[in-house]
Protein backbone atom coordinates (compact mmCIF):
# COMPACT_ATOMS: atom_id res chain seq x y z
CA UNK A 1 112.32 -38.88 137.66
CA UNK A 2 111.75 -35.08 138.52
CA UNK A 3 113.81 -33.51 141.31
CA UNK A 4 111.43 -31.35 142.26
CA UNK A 5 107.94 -30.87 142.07
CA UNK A 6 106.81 -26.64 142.75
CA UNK A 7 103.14 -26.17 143.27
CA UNK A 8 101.98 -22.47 142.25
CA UNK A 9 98.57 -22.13 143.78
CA UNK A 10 97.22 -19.60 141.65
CA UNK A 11 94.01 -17.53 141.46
CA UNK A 12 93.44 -14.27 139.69
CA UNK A 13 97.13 -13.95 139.16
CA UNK A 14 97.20 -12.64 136.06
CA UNK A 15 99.24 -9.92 137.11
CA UNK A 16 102.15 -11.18 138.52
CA UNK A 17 102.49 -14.59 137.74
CA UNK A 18 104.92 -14.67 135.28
CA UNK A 19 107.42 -12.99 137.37
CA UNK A 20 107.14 -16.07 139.55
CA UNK A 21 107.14 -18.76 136.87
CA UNK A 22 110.36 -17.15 135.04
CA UNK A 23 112.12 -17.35 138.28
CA UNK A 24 111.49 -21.32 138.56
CA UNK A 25 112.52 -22.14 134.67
CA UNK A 26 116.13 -22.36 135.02
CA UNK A 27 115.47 -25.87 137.22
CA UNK A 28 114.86 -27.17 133.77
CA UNK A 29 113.85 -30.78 133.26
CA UNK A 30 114.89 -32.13 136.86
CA UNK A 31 111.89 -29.68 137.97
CA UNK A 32 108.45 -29.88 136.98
CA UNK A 33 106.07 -26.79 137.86
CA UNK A 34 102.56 -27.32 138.35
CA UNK A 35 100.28 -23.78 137.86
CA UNK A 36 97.14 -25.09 140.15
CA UNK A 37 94.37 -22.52 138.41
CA UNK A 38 92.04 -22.41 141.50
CA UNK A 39 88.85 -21.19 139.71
CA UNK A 40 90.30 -17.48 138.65
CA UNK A 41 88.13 -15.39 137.00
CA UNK A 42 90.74 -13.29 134.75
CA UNK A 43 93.78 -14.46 132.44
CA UNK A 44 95.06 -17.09 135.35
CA UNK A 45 93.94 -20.37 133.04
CA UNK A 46 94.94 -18.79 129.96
CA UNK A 47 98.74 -17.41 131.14
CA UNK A 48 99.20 -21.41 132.53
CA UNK A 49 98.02 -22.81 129.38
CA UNK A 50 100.50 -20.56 127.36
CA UNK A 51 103.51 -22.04 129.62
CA UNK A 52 102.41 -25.09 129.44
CA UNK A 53 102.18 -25.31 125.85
CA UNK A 54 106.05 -23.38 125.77
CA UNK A 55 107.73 -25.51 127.97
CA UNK A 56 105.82 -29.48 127.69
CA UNK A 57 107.53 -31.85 130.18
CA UNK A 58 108.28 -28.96 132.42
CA UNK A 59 105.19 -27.20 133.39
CA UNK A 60 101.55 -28.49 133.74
CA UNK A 61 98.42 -26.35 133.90
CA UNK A 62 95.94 -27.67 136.28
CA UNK A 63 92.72 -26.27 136.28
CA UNK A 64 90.11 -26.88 139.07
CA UNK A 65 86.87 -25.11 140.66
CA UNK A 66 87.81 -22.60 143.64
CA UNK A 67 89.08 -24.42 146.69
CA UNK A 68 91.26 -22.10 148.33
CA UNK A 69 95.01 -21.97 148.67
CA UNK A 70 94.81 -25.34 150.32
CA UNK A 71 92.86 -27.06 148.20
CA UNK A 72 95.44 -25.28 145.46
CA UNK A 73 98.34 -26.99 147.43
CA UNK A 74 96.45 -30.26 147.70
CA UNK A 75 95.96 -30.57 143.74
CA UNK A 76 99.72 -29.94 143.80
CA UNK A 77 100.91 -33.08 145.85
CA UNK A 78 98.20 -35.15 144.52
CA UNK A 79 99.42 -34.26 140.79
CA UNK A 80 103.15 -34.29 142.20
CA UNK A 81 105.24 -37.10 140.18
CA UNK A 82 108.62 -35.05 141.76
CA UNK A 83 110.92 -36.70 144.52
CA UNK A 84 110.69 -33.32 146.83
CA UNK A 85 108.19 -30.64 147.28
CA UNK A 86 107.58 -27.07 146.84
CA UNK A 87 105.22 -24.76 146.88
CA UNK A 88 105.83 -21.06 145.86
CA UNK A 89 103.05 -18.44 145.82
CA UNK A 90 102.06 -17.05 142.36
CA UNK A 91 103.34 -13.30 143.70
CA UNK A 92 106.18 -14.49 144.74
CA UNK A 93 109.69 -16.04 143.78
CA UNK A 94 112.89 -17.58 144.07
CA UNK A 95 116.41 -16.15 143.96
CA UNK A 96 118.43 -17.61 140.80
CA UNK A 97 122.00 -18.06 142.61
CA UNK A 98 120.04 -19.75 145.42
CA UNK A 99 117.73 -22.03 143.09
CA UNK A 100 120.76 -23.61 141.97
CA UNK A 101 122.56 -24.22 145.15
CA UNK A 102 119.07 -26.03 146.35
CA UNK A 103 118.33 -28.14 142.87
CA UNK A 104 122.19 -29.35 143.17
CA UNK A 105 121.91 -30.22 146.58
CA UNK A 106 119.04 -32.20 145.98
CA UNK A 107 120.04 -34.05 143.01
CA UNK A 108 122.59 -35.14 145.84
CA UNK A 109 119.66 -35.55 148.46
CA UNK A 110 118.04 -38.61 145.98
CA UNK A 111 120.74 -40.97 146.27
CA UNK A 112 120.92 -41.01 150.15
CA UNK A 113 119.68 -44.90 151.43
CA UNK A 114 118.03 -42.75 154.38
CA UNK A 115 115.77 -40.47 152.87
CA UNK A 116 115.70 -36.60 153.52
CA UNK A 117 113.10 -35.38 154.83
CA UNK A 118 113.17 -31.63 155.03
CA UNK A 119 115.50 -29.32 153.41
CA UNK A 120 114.90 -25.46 155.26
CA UNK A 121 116.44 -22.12 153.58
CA UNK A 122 116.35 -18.40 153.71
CA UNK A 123 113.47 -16.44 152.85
CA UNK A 124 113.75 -12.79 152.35
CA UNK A 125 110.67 -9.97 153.09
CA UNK A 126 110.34 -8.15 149.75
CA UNK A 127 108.17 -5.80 151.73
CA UNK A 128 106.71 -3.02 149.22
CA UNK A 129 108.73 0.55 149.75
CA UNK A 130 111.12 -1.25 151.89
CA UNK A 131 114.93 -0.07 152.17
CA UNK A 132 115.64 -3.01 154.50
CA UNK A 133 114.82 -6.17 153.33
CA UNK A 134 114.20 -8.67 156.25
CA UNK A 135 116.04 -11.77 156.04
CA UNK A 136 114.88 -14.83 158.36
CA UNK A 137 118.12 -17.56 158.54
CA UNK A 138 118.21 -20.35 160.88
CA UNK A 139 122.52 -20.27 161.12
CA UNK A 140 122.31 -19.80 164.66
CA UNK A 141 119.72 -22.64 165.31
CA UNK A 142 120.35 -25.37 162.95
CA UNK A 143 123.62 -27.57 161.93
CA UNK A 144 125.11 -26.06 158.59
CA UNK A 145 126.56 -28.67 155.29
CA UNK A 146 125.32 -31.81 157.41
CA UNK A 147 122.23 -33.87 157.59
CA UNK A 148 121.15 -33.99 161.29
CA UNK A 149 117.95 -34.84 163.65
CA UNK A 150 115.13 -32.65 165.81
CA UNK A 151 117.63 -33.30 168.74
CA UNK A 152 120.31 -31.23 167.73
CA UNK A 153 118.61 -27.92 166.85
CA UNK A 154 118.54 -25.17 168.85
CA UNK A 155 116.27 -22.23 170.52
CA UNK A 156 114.10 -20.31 167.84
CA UNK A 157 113.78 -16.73 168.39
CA UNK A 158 110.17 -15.21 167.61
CA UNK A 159 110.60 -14.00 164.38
CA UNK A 160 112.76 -17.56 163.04
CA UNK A 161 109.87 -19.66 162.54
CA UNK A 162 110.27 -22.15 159.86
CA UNK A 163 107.47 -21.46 157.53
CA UNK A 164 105.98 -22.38 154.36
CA UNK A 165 108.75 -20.44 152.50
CA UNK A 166 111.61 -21.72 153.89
CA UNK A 167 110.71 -25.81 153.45
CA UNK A 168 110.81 -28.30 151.03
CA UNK A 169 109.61 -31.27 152.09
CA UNK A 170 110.29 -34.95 150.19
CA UNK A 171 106.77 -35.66 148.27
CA UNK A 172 106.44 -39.11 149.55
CA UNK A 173 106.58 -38.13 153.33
CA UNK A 174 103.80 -35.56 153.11
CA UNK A 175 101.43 -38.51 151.50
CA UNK A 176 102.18 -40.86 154.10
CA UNK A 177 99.86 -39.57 156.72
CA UNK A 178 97.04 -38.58 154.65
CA UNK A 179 98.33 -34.98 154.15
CA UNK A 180 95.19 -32.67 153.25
CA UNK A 181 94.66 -28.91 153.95
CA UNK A 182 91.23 -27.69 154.57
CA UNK A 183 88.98 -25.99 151.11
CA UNK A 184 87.82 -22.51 151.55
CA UNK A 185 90.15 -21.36 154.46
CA UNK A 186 93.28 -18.45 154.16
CA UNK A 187 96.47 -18.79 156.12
CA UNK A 188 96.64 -23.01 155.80
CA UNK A 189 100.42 -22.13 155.12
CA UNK A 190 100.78 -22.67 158.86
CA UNK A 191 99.11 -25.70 159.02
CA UNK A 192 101.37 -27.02 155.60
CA UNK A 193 104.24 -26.22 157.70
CA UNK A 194 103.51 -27.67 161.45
CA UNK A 195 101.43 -30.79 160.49
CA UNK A 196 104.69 -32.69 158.91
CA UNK A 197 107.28 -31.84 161.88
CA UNK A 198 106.57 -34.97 164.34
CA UNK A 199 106.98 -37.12 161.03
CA UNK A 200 110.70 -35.45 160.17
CA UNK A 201 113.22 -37.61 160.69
CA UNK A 202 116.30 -36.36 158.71
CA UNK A 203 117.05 -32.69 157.99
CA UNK A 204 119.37 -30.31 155.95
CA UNK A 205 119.82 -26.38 156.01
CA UNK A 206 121.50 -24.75 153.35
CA UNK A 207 122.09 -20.96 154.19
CA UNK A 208 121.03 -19.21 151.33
CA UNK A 209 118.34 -16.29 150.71
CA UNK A 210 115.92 -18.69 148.00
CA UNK A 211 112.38 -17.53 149.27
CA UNK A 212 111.65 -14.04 147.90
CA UNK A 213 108.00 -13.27 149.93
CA UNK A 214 106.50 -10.46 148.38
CA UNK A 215 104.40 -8.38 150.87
CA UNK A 216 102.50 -5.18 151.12
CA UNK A 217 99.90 -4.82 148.70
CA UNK A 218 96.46 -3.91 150.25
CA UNK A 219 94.65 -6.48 149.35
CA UNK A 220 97.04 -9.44 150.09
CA UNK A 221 95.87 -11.88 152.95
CA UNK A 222 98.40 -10.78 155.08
CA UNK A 223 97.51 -7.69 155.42
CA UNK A 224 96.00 -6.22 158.66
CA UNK A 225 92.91 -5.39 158.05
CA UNK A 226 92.32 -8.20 155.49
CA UNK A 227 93.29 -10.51 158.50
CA UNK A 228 90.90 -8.87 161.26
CA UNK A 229 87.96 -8.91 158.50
CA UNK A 230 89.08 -12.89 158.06
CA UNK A 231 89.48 -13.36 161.64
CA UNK A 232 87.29 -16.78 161.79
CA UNK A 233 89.70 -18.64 159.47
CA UNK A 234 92.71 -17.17 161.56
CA UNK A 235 90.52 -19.02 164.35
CA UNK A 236 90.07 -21.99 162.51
CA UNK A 237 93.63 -22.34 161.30
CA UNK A 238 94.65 -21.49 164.75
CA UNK A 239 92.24 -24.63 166.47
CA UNK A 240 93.61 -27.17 163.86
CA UNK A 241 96.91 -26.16 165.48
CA UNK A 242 95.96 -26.75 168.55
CA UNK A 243 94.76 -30.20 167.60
CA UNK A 244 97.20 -31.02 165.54
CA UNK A 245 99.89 -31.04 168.95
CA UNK A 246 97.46 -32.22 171.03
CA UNK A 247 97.07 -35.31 168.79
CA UNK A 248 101.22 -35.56 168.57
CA UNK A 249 101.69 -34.12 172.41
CA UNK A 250 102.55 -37.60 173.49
CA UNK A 251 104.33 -38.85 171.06
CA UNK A 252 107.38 -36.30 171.03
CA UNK A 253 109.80 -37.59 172.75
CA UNK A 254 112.38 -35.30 171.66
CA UNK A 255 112.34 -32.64 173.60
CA UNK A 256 113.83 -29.52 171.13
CA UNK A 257 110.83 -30.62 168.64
CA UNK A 258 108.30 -30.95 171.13
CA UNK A 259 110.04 -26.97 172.34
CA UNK A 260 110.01 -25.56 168.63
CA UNK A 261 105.81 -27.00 168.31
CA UNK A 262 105.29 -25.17 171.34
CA UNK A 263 107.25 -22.14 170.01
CA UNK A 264 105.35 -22.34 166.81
CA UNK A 265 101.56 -22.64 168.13
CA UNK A 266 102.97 -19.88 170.66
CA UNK A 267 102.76 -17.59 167.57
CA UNK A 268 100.26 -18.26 165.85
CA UNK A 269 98.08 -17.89 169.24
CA UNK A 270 99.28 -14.60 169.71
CA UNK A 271 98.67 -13.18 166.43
CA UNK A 272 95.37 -14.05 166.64
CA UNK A 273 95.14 -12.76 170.25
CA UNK A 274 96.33 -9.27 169.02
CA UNK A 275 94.02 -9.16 165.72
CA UNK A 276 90.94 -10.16 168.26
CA UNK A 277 92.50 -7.23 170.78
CA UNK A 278 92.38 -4.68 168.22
CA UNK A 279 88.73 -5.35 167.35
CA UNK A 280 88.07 -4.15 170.59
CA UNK A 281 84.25 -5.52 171.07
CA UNK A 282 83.16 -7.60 173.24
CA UNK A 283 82.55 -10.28 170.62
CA UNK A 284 86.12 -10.21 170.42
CA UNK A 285 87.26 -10.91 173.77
CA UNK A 286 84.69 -13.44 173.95
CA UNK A 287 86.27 -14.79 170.83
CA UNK A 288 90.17 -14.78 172.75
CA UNK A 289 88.43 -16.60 175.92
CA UNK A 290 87.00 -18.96 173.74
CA UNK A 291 90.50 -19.35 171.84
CA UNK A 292 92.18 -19.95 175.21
CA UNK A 293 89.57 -22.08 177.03
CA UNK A 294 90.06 -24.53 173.61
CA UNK A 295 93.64 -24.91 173.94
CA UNK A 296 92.91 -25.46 177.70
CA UNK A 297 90.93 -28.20 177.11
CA UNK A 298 92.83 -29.92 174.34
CA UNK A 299 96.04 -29.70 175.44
CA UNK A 300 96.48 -28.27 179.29
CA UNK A 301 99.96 -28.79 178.90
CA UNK A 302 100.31 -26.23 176.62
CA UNK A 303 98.30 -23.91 178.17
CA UNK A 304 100.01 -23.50 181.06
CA UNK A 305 103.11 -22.86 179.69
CA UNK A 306 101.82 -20.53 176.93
CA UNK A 307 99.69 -18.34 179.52
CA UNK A 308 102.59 -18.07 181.44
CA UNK A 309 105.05 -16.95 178.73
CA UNK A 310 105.22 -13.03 178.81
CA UNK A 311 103.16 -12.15 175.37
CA UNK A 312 100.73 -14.78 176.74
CA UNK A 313 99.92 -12.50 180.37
CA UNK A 314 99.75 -10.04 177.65
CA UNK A 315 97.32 -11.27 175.24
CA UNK A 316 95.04 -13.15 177.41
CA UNK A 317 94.46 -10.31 179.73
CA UNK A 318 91.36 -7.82 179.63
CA UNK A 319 93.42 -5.22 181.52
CA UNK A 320 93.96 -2.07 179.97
CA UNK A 321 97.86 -1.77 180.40
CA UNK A 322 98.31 -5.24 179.11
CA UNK A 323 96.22 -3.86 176.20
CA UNK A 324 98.50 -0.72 175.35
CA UNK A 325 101.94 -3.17 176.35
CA UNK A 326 100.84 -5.46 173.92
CA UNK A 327 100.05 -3.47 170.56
CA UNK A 328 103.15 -1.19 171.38
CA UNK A 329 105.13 -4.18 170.84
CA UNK A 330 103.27 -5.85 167.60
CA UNK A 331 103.79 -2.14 166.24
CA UNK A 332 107.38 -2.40 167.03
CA UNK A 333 107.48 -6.08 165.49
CA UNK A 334 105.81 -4.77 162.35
CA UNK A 335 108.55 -2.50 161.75
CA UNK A 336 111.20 -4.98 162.63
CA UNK A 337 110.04 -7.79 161.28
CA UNK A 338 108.21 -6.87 157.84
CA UNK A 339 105.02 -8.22 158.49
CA UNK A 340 101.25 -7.21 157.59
């Protein structure tokens, strides 16, 4: 049995693919890497084809018609014959030290009677032209060198989310609920992330830097303006959020998970509350009321305690001060954090 399944959703990543399959060789035969070709109209099928045919048993090519990045990450789990799961992005990749810590941890992880759920790590910023790199670690929130439970975590700051990078999640728990991203829709990396929480059950955290997230190239989908140009699927993804804790709202009992959902959904509201504020139309603030008055209805809850949260006076006001307040600090938290 593999280890460890890694999904690379892949399209027209001809050019820096094979810096991100190298990196995930060394797992050998406890991993198996699967190079989801999502339609790509350069080298993409060819490059997977050649690994495959280098290294059989290890890596498989998959080859499908354009979906998206979730419909990538969906071919991944359905194809996905490892114990835990991964997905890395074809432009980015994985620290070597760090990949070893995590495969010997988990050869450990498979023998436990109580399955592990989720095993979180360190992702680092690899921000283009960057002297600092950004590293986002969880030491101060989560239990270190033991398994433990959502009720023993504590208080994320804004820039600790756990997200896509820092997770691998066991195979089998993901397909238990009928685990599917939408086709045709960018930033579904939040959705991968926040749709499994209320089914976690039994956690690890190993402090080390494995996620290396490349950023800064101008056409990436984190980019600003290739987010503000997207801004319906940052909608979309940002709805399916919403819906996603309003389905689970009364069902967490714990109180620290039900806390970290809110913290979670509290970002991803407010980045797309900024993006829509610096469109500056007034389809775009019709857009934010709409945004708000959803979450109102599906979940009033939650929208009383995000409107009242300082960014959210901010970012669901019209007033012009709360306007200039509110991109000097996403300026600041560029800088700081690394993002866009």
């Amino acid at each position: 049995m593999k280890i460890l399944t890694i999904a690379i959703p892949s399209y027209n990543s001809m050019d820096y693919m094979r810096n991100c399959i190298e990196s995930l060789l060394p797992g050998g035969e406890d991993v198996e890497i699967l190079i989801v070709d999502d339609g790509s109209k350069d080298e993409t099928p060819a490059i997977a084809d050649e690994y495959e045919a280098k290294y059989p048993g290890i890596i498989r090519a998959i080859h499908q018609e354009n979906g998206g990045h979730g419909e990538a990450v969906n071919a991944g789990l359905r194809n996905a014959t490892g114990f835990f799961y991964k997905v890395v992005d074809s432009d980015d990749w994985v620290d070597a030290e760090a990949y070893q810590k995590i495969l010997a941890f988990l050869k450990e992880a498979v023998k436990e009677e109580e399955p592990l759920d989720m095993l979180l790590s360190n992702y680092v910023y690899e921000k283009v032209g960057a002297k600092h790199k950004k590293v986002i670690q969880y030491h101060s929130i989560l239990p270190e060198n033991r398994y433990f439970g959502w009720e023993e975590i504590g208080h994320f700051h804004a820039s600790q989310n756990i997200l896509m990078h820092s997770v691998i999640y066991r195979t089998e728990l993901l397909r238990s609920f009928q685990f599917e991203l939408p086709k045709h829709t960018f930033y579904v990396d939040n959705i991968f992330v926040y749709w499994p929480l209320p089914y976690v059950k039994k956690m690890y955290y190993l402090d080390v830097d494995f996620y290396r997230y490349f950023i800064g190239r101008d056409d990436q989908s984190v980019n600003e303006k290739v987010m503000i140009s997207r801004i319906d699927q940052q909608i979309r993804v940002n709805k399916i959020m919403i819906d996603l804790y309003a389905k689970h709202e009364s069902m967490l009992s714990c109180p620290q998970l039900k806390e970290y959902m809110l913290h979670y959904l509290e970002t991803i509201q407010m980045v797309t509350s900024v993006l829509l504020m610096k469109m500056n139309t007034s389809e775009s603030e019709a857009m934010r009321d709409d945004l708000w008055h959803y979450l109102e209805e599906k979940s009033p809850d939650a929208y009383k305690i995000l409107k009242s949260s300082v960014l959210g006076k901010f970012t669901k006001s019209h007033n012009k001060l709360s306007h200039k307040l509110t991109m000097g600090g996403y300026k600041i938290a560029q800088k700081w954090i690394g993002f866009n």
